[in-house]
Protein backbone atom coordinates (compact mmCIF):
# COMPACT_ATOMS: atom_id res chain seq x y z
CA UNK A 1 2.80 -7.18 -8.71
CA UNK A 2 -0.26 -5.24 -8.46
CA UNK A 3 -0.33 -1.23 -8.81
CA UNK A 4 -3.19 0.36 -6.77
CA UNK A 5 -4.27 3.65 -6.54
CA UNK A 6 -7.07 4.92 -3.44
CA UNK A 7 -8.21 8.31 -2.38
CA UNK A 8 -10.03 9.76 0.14
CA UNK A 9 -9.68 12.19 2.72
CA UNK A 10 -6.22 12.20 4.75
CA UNK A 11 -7.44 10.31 7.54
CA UNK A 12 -8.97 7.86 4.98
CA UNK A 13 -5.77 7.21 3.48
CA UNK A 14 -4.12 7.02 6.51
CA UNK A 15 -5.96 4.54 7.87
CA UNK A 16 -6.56 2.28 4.70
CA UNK A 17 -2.53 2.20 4.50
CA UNK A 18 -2.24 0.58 7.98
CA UNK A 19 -4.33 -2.08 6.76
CA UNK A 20 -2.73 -2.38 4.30
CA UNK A 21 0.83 -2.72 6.29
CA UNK A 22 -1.02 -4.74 8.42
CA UNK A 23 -1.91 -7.72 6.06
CA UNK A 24 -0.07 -10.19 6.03
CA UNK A 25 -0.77 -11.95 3.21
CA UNK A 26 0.69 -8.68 1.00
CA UNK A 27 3.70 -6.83 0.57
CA UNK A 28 3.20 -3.24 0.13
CA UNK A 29 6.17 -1.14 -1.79
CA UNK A 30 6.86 1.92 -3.46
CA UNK A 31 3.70 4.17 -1.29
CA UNK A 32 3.54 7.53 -2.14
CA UNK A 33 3.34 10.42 -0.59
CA UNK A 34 -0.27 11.86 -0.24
CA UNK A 35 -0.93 13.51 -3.51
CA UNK A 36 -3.20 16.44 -4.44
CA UNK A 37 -6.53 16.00 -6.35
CA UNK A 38 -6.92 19.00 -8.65
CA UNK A 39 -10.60 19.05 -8.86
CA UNK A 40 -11.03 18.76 -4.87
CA UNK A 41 -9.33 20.52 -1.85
CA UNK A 42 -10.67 18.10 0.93
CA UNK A 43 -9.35 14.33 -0.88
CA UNK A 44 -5.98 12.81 -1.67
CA UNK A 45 -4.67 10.44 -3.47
CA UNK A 46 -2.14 7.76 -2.78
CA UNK A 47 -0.32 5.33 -5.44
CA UNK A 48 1.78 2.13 -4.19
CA UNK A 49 2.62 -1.38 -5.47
CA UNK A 50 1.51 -4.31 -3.82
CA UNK A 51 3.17 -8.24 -4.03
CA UNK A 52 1.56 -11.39 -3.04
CA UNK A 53 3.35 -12.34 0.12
CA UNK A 54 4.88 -16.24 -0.78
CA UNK A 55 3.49 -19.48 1.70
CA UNK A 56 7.47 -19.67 2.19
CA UNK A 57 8.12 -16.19 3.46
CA UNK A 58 4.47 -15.85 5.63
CA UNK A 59 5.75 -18.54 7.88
CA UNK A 60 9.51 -17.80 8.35
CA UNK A 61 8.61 -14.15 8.26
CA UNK A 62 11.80 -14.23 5.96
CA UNK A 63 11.99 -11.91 2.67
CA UNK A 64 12.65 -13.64 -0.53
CA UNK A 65 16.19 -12.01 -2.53
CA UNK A 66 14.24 -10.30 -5.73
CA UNK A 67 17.63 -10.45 -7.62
């Protein structure tokens, strides 16, 4: 698992968070809501986890159980 952080403005984040939903080659869990930056009025920030999508899963389009 991978924990990424990005900002930008909202439409930044917006649109680098369908990309990211988009891949598939990555899982993307745990996004957070946009989040202010106390230094700036005009960018965001956004936190989330990211997972390596598994050959397995990418062609079945089936989630492995994590338990």
């Amino acid at each position: 698992m991978i924990k990424i952080r990005w900002m930008g403005t909202p439409e930044d984040l917006k649109w680098f968070r369908k990309h990211l939903e988009e891949d598939k080659e990555i899982r993307l869990q745990n996004v957070s809501d946009r989040l202010p930056i106390s230094t700036s009025n005009r960018y965001f920030r956004m936190m989330a986890e990211i997972e390596k999508v598994e050959d397995k899963e990418r062609t079945t389009g089936q989630k492995k159980d994590r338990r």
